[in-house]
N, C-alpha and C. Protein backbone atom coordinates (compact mmCIF):
# COMPACT_ATOMS: atom_id res chain seq x y z
N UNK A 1 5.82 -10.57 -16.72
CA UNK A 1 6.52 -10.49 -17.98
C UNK A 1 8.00 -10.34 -17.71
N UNK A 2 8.67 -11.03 -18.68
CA UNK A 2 10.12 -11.16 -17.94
C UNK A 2 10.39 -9.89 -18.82
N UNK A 3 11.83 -9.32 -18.18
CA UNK A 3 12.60 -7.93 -18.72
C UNK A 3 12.95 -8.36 -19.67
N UNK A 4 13.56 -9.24 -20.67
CA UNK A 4 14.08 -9.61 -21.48
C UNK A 4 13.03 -9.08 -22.77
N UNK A 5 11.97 -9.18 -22.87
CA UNK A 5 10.92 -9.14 -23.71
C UNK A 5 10.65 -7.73 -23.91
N UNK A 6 10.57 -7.24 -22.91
CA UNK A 6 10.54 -5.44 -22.51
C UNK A 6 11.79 -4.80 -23.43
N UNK A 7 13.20 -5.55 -23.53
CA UNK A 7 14.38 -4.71 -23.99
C UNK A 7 14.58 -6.08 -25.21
N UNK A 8 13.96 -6.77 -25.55
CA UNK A 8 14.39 -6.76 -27.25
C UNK A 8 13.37 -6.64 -28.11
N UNK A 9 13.98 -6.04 -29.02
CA UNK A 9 13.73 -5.02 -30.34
C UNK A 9 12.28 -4.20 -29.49
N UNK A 10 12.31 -3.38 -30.50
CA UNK A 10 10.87 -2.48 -30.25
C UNK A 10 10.48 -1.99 -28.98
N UNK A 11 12.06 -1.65 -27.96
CA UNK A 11 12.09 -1.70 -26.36
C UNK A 11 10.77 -0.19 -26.19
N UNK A 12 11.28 0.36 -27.14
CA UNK A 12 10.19 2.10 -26.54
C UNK A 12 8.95 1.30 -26.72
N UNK A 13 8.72 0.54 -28.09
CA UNK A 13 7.01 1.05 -28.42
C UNK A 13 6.39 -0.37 -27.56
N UNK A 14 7.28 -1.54 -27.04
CA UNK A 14 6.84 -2.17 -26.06
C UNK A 14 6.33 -1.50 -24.36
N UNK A 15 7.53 -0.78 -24.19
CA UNK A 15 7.19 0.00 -23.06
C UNK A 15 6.11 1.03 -22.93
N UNK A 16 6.10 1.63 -24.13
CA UNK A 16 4.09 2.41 -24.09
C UNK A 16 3.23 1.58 -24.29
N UNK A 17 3.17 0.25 -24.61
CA UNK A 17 2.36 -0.73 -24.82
C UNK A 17 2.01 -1.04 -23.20
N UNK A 18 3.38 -1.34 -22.65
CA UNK A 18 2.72 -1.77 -21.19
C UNK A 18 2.40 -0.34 -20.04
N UNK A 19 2.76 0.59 -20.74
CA UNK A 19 1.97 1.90 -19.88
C UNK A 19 0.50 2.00 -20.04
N UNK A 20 0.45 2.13 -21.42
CA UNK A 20 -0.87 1.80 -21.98
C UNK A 20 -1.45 0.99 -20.88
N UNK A 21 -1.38 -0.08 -20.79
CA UNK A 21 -1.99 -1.32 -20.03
C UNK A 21 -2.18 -0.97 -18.73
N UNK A 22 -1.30 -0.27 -17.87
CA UNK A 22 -1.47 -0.28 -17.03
C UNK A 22 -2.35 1.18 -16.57
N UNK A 23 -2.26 2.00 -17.27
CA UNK A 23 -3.00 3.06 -17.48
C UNK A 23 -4.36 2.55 -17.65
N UNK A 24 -4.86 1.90 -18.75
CA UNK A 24 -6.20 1.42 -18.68
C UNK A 24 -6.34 1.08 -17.12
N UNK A 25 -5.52 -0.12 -16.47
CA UNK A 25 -5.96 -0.61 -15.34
C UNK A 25 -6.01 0.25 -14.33
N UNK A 26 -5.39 1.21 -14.02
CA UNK A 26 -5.65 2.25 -13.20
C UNK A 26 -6.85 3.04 -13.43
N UNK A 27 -7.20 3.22 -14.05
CA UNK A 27 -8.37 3.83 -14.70
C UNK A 27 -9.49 2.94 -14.04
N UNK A 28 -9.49 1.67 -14.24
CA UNK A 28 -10.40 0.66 -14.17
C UNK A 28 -10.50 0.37 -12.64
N UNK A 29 -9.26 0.25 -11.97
CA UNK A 29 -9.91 0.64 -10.81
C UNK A 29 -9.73 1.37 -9.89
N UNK A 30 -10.17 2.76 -10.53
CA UNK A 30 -10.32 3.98 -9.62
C UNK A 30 -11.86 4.34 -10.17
N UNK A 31 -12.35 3.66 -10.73
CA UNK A 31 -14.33 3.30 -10.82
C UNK A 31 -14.62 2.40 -9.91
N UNK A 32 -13.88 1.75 -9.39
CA UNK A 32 -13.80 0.66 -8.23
C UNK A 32 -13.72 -0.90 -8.93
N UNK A 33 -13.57 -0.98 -10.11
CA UNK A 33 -13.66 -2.62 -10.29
C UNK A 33 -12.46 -3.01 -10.26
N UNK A 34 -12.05 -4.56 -10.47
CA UNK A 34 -11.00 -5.39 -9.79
C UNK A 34 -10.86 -6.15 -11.20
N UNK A 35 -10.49 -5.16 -12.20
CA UNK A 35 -10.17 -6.12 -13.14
C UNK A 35 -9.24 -7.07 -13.92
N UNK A 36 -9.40 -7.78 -15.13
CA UNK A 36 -9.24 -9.21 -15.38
C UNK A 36 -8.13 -8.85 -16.32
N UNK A 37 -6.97 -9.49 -16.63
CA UNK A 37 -6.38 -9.39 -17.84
C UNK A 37 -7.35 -8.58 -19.02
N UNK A 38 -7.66 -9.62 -19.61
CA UNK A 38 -8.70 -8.61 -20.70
C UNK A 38 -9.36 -7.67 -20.77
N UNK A 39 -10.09 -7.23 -19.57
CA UNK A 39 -11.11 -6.52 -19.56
C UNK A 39 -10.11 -5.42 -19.43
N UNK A 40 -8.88 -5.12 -19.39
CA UNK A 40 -7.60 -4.01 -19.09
C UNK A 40 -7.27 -4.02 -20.38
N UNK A 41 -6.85 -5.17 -21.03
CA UNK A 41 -6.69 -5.40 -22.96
C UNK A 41 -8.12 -4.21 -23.74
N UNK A 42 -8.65 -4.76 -23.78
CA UNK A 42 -10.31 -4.47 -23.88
C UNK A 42 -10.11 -2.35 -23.89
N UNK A 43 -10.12 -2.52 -22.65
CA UNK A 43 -10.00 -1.12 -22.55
C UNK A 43 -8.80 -0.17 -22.92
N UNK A 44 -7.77 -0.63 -23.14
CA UNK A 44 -6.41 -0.04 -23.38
C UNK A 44 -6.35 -0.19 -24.93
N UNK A 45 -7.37 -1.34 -25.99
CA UNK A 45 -7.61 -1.07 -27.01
C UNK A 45 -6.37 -2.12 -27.98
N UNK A 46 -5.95 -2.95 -27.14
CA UNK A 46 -4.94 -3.69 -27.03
C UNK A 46 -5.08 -5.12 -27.25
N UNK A 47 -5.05 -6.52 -28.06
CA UNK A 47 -5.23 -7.22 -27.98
C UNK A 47 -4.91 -8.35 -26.90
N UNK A 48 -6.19 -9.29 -26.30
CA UNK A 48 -5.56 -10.11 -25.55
C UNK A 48 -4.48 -10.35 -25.22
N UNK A 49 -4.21 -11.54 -26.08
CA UNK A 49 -2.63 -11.64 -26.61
C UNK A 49 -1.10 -11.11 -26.04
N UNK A 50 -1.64 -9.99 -26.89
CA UNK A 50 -0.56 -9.15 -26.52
C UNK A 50 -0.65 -8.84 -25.17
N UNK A 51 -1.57 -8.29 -24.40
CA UNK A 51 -2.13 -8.17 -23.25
C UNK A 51 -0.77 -9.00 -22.13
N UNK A 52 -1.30 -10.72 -22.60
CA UNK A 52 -1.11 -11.60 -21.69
C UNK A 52 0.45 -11.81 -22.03
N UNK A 53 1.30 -11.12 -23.06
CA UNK A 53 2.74 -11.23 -23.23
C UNK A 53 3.31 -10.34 -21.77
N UNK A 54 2.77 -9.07 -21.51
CA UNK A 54 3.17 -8.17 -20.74
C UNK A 54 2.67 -8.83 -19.37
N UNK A 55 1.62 -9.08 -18.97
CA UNK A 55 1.18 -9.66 -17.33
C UNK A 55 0.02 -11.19 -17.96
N UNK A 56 1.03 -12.04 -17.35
CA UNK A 56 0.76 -13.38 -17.34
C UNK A 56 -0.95 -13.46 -16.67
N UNK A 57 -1.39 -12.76 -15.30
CA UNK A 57 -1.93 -13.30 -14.46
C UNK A 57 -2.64 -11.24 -14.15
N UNK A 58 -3.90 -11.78 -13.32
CA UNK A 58 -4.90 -10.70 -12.61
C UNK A 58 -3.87 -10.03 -11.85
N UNK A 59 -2.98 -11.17 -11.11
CA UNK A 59 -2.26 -10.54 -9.87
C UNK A 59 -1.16 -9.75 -10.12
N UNK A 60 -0.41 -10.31 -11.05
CA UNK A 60 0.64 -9.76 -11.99
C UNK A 60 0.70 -7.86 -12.56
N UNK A 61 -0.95 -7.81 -12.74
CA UNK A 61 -1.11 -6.75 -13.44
C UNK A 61 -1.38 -5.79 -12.17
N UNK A 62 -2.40 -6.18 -11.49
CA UNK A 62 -2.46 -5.48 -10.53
C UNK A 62 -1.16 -4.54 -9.48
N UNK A 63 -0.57 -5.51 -9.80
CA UNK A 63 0.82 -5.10 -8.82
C UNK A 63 2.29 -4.00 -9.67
N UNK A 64 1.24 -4.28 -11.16
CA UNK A 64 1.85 -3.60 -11.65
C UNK A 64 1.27 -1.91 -11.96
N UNK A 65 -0.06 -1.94 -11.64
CA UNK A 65 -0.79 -1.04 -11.43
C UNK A 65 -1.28 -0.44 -9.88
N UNK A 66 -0.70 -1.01 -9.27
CA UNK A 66 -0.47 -0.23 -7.60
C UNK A 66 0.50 0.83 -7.81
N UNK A 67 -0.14 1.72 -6.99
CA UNK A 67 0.84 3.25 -6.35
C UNK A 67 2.30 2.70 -5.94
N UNK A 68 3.52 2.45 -6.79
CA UNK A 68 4.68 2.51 -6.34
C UNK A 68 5.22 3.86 -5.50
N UNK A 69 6.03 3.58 -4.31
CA UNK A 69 7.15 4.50 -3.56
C UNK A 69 8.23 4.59 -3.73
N UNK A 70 9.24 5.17 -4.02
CA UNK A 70 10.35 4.91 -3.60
C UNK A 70 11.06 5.55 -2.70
N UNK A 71 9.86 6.49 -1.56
CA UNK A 71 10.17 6.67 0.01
C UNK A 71 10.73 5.35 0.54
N UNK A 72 11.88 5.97 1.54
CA UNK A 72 12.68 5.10 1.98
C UNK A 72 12.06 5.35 3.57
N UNK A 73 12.04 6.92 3.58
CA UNK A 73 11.62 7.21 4.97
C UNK A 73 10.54 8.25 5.16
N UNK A 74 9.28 7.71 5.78
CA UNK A 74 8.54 8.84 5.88
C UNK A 74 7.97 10.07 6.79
N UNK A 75 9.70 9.98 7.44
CA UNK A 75 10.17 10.85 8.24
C UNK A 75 10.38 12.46 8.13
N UNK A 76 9.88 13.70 8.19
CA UNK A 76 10.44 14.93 7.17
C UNK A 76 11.85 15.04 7.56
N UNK A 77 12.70 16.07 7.23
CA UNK A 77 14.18 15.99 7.34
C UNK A 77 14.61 17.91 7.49
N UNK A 78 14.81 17.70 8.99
CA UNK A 78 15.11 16.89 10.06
C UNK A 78 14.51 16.13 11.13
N UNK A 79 14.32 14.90 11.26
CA UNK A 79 12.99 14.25 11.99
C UNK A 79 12.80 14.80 13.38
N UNK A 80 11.94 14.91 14.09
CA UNK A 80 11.65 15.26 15.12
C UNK A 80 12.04 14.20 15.74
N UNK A 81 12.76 15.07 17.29
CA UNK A 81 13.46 13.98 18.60
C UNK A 81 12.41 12.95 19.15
N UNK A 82 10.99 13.63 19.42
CA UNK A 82 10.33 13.17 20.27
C UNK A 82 9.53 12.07 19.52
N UNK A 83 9.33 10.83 19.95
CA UNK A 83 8.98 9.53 19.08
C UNK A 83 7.46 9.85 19.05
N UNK A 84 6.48 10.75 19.92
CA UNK A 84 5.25 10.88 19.41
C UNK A 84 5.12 11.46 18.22
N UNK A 85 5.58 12.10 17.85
CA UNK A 85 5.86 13.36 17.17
C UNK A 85 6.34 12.38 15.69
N UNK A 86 7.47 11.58 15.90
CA UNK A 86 7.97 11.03 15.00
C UNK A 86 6.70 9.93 14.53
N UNK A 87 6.37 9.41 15.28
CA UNK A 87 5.15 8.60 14.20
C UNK A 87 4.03 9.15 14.13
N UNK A 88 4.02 10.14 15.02
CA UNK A 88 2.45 11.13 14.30
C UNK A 88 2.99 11.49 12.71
N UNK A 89 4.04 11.93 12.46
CA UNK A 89 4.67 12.32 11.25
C UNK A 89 4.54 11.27 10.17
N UNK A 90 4.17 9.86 10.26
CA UNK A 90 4.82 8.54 9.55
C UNK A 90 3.36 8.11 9.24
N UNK A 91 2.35 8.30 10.23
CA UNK A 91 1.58 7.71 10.55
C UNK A 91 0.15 8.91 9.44
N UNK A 92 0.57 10.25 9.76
CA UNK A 92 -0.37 10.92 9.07
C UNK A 92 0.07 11.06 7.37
N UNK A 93 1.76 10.60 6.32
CA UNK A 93 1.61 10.55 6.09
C UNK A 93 0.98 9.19 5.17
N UNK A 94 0.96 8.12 6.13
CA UNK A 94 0.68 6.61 5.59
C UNK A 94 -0.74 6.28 5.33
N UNK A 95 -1.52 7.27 6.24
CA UNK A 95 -2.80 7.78 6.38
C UNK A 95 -3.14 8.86 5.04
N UNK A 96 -2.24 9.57 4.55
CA UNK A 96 -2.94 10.37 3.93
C UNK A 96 -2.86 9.55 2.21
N UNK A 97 -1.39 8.82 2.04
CA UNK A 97 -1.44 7.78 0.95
C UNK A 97 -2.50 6.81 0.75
N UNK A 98 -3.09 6.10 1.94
CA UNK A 98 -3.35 5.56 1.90
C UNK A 98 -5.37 5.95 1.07
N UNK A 99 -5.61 6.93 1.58
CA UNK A 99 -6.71 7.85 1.46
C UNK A 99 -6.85 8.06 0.30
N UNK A 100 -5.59 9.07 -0.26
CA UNK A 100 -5.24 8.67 -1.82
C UNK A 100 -5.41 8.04 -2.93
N UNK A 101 -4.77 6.91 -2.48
CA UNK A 101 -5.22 5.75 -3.31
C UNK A 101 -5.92 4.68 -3.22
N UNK A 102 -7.13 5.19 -2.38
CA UNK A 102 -8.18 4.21 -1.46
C UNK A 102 -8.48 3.17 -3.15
N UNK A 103 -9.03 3.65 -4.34
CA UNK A 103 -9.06 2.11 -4.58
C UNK A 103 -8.22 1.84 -5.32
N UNK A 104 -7.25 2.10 -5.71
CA UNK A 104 -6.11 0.87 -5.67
C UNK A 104 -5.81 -0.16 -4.65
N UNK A 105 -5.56 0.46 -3.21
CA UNK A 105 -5.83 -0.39 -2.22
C UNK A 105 -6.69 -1.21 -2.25
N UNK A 106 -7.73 -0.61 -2.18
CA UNK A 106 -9.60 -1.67 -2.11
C UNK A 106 -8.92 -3.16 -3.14
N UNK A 107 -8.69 -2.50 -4.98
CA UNK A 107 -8.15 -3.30 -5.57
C UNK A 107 -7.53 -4.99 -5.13
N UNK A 108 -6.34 -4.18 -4.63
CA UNK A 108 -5.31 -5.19 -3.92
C UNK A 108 -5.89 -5.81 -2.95
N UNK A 109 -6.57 -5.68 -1.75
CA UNK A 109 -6.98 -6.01 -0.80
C UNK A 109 -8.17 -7.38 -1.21
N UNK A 110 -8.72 -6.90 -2.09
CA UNK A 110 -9.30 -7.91 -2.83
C UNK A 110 -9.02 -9.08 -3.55
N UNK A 111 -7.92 -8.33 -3.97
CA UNK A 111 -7.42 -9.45 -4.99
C UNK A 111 -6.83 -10.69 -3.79
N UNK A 112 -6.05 -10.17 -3.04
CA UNK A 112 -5.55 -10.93 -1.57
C UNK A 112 -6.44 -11.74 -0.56
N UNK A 113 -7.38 -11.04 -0.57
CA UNK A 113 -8.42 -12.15 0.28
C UNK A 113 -9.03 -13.47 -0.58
N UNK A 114 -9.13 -13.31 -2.06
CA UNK A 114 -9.49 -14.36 -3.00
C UNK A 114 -9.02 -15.50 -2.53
N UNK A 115 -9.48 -16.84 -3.13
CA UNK A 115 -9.72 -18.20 -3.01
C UNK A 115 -8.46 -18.77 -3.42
N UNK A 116 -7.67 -17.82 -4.17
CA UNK A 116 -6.48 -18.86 -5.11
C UNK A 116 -5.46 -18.07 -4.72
N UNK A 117 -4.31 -18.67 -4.41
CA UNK A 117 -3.24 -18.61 -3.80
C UNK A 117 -2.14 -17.70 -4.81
N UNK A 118 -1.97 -16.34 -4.59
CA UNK A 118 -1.46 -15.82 -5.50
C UNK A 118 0.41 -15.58 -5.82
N UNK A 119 0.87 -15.79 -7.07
CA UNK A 119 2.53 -16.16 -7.44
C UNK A 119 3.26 -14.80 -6.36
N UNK A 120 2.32 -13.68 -7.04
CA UNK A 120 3.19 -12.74 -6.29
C UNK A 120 2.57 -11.96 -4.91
N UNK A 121 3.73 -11.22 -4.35
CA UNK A 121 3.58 -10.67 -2.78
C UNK A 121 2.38 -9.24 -3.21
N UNK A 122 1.42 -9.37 -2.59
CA UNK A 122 0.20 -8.54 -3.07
C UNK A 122 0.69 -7.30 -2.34
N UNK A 123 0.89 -7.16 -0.70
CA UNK A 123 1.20 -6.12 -0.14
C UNK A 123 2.69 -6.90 0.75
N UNK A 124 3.65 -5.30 0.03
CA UNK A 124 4.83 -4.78 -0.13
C UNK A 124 5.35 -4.97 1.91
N UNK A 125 4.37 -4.45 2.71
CA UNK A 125 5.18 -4.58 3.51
C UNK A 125 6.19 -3.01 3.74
N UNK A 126 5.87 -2.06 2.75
CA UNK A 126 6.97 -1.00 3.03
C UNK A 126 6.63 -0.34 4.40
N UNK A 127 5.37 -0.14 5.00
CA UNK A 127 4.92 0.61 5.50
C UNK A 127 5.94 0.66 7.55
N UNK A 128 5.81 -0.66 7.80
CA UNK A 128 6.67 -1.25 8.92
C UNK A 128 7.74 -0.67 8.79
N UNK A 129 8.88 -0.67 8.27
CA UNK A 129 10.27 -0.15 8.29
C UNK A 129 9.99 1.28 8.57
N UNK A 130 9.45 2.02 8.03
CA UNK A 130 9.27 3.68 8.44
C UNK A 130 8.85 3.73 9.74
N UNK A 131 7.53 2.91 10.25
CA UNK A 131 6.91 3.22 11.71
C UNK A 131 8.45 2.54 12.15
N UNK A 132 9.09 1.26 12.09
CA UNK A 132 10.22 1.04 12.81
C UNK A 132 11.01 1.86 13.03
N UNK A 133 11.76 2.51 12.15
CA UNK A 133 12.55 4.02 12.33
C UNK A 133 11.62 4.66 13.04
N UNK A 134 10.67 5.40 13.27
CA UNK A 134 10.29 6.40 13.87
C UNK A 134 10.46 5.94 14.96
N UNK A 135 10.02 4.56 15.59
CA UNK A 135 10.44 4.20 17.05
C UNK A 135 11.39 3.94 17.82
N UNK A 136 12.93 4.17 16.68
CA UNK A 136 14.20 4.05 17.01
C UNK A 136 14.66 4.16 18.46
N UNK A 137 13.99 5.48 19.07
CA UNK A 137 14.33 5.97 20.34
C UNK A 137 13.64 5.27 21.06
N UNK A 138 12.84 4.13 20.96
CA UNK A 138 12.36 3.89 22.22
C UNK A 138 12.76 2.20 22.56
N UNK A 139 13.48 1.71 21.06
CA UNK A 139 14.43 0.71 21.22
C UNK A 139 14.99 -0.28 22.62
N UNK A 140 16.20 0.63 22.67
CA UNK A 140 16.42 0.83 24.20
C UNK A 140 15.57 0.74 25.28
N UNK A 141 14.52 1.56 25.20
CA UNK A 141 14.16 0.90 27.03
C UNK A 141 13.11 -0.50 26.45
N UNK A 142 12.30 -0.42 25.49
CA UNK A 142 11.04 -1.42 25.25
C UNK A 142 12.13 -2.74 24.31
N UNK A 143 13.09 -3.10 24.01
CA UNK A 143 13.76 -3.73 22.91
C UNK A 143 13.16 -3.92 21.59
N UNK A 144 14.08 -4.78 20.81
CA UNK A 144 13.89 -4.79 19.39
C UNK A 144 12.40 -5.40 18.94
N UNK A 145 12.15 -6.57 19.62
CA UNK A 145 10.69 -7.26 19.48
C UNK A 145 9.68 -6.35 19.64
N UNK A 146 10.10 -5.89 20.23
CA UNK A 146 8.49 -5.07 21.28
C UNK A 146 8.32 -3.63 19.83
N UNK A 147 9.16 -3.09 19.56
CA UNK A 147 9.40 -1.79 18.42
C UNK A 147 8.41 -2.61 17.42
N UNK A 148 9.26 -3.40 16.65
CA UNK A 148 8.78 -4.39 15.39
C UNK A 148 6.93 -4.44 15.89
N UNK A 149 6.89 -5.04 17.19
CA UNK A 149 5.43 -5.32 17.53
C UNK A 149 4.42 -3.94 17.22
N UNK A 150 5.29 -2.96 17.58
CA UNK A 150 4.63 -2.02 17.77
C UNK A 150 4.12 -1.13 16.18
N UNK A 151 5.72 -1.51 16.06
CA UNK A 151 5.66 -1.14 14.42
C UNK A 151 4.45 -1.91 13.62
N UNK A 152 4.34 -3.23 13.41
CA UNK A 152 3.18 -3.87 13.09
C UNK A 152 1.81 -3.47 13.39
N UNK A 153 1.30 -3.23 14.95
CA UNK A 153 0.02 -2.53 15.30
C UNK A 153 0.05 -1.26 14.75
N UNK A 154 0.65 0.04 14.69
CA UNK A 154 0.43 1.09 13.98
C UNK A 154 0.53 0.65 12.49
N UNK A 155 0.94 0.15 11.63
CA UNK A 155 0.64 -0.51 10.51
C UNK A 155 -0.80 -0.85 10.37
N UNK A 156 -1.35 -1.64 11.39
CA UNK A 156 -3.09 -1.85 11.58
C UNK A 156 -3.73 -1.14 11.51
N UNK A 157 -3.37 0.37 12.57
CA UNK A 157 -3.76 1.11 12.21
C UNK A 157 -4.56 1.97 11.84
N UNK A 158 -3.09 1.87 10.49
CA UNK A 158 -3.47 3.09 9.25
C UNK A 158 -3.66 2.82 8.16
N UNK A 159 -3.63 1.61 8.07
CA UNK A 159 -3.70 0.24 6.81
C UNK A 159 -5.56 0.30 5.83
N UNK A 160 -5.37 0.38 4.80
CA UNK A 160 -6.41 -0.06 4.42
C UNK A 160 -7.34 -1.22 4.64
N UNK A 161 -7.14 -1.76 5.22
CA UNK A 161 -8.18 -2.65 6.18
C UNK A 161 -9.03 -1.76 7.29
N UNK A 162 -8.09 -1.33 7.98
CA UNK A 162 -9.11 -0.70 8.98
C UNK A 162 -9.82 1.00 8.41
N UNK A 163 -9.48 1.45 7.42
CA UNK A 163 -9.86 2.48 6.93
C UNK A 163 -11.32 2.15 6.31
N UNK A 164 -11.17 0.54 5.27
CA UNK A 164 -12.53 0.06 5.04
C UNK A 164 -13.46 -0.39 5.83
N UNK A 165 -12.90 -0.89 6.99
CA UNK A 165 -14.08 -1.34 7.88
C UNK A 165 -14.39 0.19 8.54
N UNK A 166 -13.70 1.20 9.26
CA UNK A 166 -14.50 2.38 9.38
C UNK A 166 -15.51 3.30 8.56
N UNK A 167 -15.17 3.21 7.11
CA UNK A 167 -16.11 3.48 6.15
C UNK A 167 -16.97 2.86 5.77
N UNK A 168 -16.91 1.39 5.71
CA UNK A 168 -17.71 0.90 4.64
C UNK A 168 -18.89 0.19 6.07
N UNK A 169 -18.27 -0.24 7.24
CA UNK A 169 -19.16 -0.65 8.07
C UNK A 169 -19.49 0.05 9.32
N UNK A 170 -18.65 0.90 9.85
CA UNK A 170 -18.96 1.74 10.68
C UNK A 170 -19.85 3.35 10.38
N UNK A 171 -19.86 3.44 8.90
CA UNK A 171 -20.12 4.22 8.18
C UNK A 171 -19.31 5.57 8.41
N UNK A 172 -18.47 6.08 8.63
CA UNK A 172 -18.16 7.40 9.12
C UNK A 172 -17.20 8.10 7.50
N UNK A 173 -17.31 9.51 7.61
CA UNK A 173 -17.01 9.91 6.53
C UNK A 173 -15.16 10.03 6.49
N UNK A 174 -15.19 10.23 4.78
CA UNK A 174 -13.29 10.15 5.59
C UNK A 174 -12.59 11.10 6.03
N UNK A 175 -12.59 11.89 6.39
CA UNK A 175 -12.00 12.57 7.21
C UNK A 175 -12.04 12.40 8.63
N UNK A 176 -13.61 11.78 8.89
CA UNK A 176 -13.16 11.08 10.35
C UNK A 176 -12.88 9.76 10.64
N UNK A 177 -12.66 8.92 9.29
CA UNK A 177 -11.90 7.84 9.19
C UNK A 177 -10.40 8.39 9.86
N UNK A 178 -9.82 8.76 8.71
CA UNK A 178 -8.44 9.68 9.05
C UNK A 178 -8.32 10.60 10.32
N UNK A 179 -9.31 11.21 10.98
CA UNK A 179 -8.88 11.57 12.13
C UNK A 179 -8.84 10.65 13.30
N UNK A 180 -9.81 9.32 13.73
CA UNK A 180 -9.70 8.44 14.19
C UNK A 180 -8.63 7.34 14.12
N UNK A 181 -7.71 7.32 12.82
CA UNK A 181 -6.90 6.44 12.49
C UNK A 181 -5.49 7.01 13.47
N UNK A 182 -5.44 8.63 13.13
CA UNK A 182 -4.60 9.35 13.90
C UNK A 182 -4.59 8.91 15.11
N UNK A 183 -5.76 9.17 15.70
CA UNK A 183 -6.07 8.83 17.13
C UNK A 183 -6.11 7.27 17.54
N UNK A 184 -6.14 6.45 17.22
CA UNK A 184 -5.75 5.22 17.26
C UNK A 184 -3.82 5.06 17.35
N UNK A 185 -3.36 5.68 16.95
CA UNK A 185 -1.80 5.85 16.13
C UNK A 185 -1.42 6.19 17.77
N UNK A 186 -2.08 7.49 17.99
CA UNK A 186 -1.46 8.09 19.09
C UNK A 186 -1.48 7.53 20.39
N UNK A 187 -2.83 6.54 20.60
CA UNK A 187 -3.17 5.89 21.81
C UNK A 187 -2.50 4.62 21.92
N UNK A 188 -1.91 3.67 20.76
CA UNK A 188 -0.88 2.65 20.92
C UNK A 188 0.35 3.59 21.28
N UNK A 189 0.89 4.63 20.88
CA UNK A 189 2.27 5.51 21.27
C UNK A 189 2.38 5.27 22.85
N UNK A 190 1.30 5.70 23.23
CA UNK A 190 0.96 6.35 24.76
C UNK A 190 0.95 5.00 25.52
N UNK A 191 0.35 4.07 24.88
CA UNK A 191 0.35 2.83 25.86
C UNK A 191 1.88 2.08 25.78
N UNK A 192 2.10 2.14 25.07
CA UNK A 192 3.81 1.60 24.68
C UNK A 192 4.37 2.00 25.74
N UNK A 193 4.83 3.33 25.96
CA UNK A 193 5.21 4.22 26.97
C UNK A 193 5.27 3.32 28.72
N UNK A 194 3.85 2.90 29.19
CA UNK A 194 3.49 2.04 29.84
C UNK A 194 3.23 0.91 29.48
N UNK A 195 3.33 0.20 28.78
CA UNK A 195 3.01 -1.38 28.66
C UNK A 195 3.63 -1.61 27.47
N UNK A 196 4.61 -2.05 26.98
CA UNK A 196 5.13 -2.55 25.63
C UNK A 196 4.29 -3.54 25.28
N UNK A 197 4.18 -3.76 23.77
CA UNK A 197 3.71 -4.72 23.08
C UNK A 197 3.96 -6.57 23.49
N UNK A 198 2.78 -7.18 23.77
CA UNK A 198 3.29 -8.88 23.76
C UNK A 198 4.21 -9.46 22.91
């Protein structure tokens, strides 16, 4: 929905209109379903229509109903010197968001693996820049590629992908999802140390 529509006339009672909406959809899937324009209309009590003025598309809405950040760094302050330390810090809390809002994630993750090629960027990508900062210090001896690389594999991770395949197919409960994810985090640190990333 373009901003323009949002700020003329009726800007407030448009804007609880699309809270509304997205409130239903959060709702909808934190029961676990992956729902449709309407079936978010439907439930928010809201006509189609109107519905489809605010989010054109499934994907649209969804992204408008994901857990926004506006962490820049998920570093505490003052960050710790030592770079284990610093992405154990990044890493447990990306792990603990992620846990959080397991199905919103599930949501998205779904919507992304689908058949049809979607307008907008499903996952943000924020998560890399923080593990990158935390590896600042090790820059220098491993270079810029090798950080980024590294930054990317701890992204793997702690990522909702590998959180679902430890739950949903390895079966383990979550807390030892999350303690294994840790431990995964810590054993790329350690190998870095000796072997930088390809």
């Amino acid at each position: 929905m373009s901003t323009d529509y949002l700020d003329s006339g009726r800007a407030q009672q448009k804007q609880r209109t699309r809270d509304q909406l997205i409130a239903a959809a959060r709702e909808l899937i934190s029961s676990g379903e992956t729902p449709r324009v309407e079936e978010v209309a439907k439930a928010a009590g809201i006509s189609r229509p109107t519905a489809y003025r605010y989010f054109a598309s499934q994907a649209e809405l969804l992204a408008a109903a994901f857990p926004e950040t506006a962490t820049t760094s998920a570093l505490p302050d003052p960050p710790p010197e030592a770079v284990d330390d610093r992405v154990a810090a990044v890493a447990a809390f990306v792990i603990g968001r992620v846990q959080d809002t397991e199905p919103q994630q599930r949501a998205m993750l779904r919507l992304s693996l689908g058949e049809v090629p979607h307008e907008l960027p499903l996952r943000q990508g924020r998560v890399i820049p923080w593990f990158v900062e935390a590896l600042e210090p090790l820059e220098e001896s491993i270079g810029e590629e090798s950080v980024h690389r590294l930054a990317l594999a701890l992204r793997a991770a702690c990522g909702i992908e590998t959180r679902v395949w430890l739950s949903d197919v390895a079966g383990l409960a979550p807390a030892d999802v999350s303690a294994l994810q840790q431990w995964m985090v810590d054993a790329l640190v350690k190998q870095a140390f000796e072997t930088p990333p390809p």
